[in-house]
Protein backbone atom coordinates (compact mmCIF):
# COMPACT_ATOMS: atom_id res chain seq x y z
CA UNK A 1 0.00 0.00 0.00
CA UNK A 2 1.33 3.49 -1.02
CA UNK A 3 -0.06 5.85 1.30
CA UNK A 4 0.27 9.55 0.85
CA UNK A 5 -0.72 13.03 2.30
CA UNK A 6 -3.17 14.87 0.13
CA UNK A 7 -1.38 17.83 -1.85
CA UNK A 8 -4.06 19.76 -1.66
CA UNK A 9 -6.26 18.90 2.04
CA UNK A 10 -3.35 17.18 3.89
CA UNK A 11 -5.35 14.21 4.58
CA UNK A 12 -3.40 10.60 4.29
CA UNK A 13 -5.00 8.63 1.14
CA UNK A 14 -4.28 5.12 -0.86
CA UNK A 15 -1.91 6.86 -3.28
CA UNK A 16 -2.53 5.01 -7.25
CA UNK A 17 -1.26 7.25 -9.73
CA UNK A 18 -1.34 10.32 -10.97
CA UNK A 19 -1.92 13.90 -9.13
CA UNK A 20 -0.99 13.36 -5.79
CA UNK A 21 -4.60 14.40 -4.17
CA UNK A 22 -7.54 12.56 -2.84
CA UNK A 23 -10.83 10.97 -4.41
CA UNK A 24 -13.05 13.94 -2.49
CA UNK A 25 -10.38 17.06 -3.52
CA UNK A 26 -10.12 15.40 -7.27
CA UNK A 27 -13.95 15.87 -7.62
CA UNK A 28 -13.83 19.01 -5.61
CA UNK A 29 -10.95 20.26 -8.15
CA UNK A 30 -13.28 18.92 -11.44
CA UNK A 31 -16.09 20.83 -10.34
CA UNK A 32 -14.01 23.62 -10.10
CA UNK A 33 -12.83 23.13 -13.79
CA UNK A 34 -16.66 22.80 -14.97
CA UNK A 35 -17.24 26.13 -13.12
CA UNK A 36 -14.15 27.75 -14.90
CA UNK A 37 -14.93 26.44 -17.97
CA UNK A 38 -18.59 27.53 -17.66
CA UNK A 39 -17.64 31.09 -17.16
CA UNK A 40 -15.49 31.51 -19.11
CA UNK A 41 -17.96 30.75 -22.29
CA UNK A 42 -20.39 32.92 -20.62
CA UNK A 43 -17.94 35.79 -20.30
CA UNK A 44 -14.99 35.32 -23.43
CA UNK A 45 -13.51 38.56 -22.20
CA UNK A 46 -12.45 37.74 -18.57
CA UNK A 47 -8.79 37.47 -17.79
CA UNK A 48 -7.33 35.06 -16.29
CA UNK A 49 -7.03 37.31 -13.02
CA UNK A 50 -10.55 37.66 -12.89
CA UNK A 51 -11.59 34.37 -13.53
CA UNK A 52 -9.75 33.15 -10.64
CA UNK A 53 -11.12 35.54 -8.19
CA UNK A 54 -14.57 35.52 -9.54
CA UNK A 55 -13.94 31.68 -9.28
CA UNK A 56 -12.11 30.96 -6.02
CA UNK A 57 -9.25 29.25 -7.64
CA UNK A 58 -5.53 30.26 -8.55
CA UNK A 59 -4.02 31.68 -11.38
CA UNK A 60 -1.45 28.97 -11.12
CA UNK A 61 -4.47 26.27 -11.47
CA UNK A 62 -5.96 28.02 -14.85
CA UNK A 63 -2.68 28.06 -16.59
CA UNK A 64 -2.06 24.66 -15.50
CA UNK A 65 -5.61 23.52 -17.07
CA UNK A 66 -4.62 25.79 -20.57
CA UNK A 67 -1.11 23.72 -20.41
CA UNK A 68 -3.38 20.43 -20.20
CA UNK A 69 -5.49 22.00 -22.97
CA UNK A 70 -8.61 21.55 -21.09
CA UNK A 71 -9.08 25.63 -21.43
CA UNK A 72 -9.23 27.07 -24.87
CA UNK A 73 -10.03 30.56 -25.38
CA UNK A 74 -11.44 32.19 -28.27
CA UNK A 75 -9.57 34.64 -30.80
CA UNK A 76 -11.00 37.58 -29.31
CA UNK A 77 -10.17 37.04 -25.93
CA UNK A 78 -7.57 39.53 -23.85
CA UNK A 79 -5.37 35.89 -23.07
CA UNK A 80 -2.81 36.04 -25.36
CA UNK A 81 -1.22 32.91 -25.67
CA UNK A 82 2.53 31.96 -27.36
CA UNK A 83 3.93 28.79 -28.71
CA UNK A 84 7.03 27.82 -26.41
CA UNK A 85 9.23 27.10 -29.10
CA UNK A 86 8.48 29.59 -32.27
CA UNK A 87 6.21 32.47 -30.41
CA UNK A 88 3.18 31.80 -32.63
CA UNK A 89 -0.04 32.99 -31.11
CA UNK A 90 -2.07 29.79 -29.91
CA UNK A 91 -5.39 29.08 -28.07
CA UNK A 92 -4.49 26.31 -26.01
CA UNK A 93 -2.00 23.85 -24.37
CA UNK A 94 2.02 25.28 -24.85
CA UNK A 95 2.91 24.54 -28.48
CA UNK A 96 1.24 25.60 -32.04
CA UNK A 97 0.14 22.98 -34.67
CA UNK A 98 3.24 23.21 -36.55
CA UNK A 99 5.78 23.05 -33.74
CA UNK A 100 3.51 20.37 -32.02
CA UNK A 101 4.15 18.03 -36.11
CA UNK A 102 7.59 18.96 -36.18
CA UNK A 103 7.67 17.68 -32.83
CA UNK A 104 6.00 14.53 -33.61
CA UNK A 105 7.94 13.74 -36.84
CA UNK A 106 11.19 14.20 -34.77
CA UNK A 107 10.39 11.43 -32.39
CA UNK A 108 8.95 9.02 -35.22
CA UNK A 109 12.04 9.55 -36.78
CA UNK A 110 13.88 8.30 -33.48
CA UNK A 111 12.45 5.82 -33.13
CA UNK A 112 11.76 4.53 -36.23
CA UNK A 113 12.92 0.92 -36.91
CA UNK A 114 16.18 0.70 -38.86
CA UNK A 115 16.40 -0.06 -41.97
CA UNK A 116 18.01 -3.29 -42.62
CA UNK A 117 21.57 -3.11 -44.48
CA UNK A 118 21.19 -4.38 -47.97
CA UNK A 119 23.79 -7.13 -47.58
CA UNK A 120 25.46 -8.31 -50.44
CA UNK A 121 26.41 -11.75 -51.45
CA UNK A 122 29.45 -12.87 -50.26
CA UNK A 123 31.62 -14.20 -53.39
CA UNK A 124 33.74 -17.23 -52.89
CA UNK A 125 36.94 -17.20 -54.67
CA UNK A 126 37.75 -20.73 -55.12
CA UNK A 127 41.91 -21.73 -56.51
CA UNK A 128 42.75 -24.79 -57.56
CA UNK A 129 46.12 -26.02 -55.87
CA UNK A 130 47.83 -26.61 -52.76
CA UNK A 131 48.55 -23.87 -49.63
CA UNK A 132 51.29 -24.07 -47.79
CA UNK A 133 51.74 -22.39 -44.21
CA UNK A 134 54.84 -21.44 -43.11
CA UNK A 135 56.53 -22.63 -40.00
């Protein structure tokens, strides 16, 4: 048994996987997302300051859920987003489309399988006679 404290009440839980909180503070924390979420398509031009306080949760919490890309925001909205490698304006998560393929073809290209080494046949060079060695 894995038993932690709760990283967000304190309380000592059956630790599985994943964020280190408890069954009643994960649902606590969801309902808090649907909340977020909720106002923010009833009010596209909050910032993110405002949506915390008007939503009793932390700044720190909404960027982590537009990192997740749970949170998108629309083009109009005063959140401006940037792509973490090229600077491109985004919506959601940390990366842009393109960065986010080039991404993805560099690790296919890791690990893609080699390809085998065209081998070619070995030639036997056969001479009639004798061989000496020397001793």
């Amino acid at each position: 048994m894995n038993i932690r404290n709760c990283a967000r009440c304190g309380k000592m839980f059956n630790y599985i996987g994943g964020q280190m909180i408890c069954e009643p503070c994960k649902k606590a924390l969801e309902e808090d997302f649907q909340n977020v979420k909720k106002y923010i398509e009833e009010n596209p031009r909050a910032d993110i300051k405002q949506i915390a306080e008007d939503n009793g949760v932390t700044t720190k919490q909404i960027q982590q859920w537009i990192r997740e890309e749970r949170l998108m925001f629309s083009e109009g909205s005063p959140i401006a987003l940037q792509c973490e490698k090229c600077g491109e304006p985004i919506l959601t998560g940390r990366f842009c489309a393109k960065c986010k393929g080039n991404m993805a073809n560099n690790l296919t290209n890791t690990f893609a399988k080699p390809q085998p080494a065209v081998q070619q046949p070995v030639k036997k060079e056969t001479k009639a006679g004798m061989r000496f060695l020397d001793t």
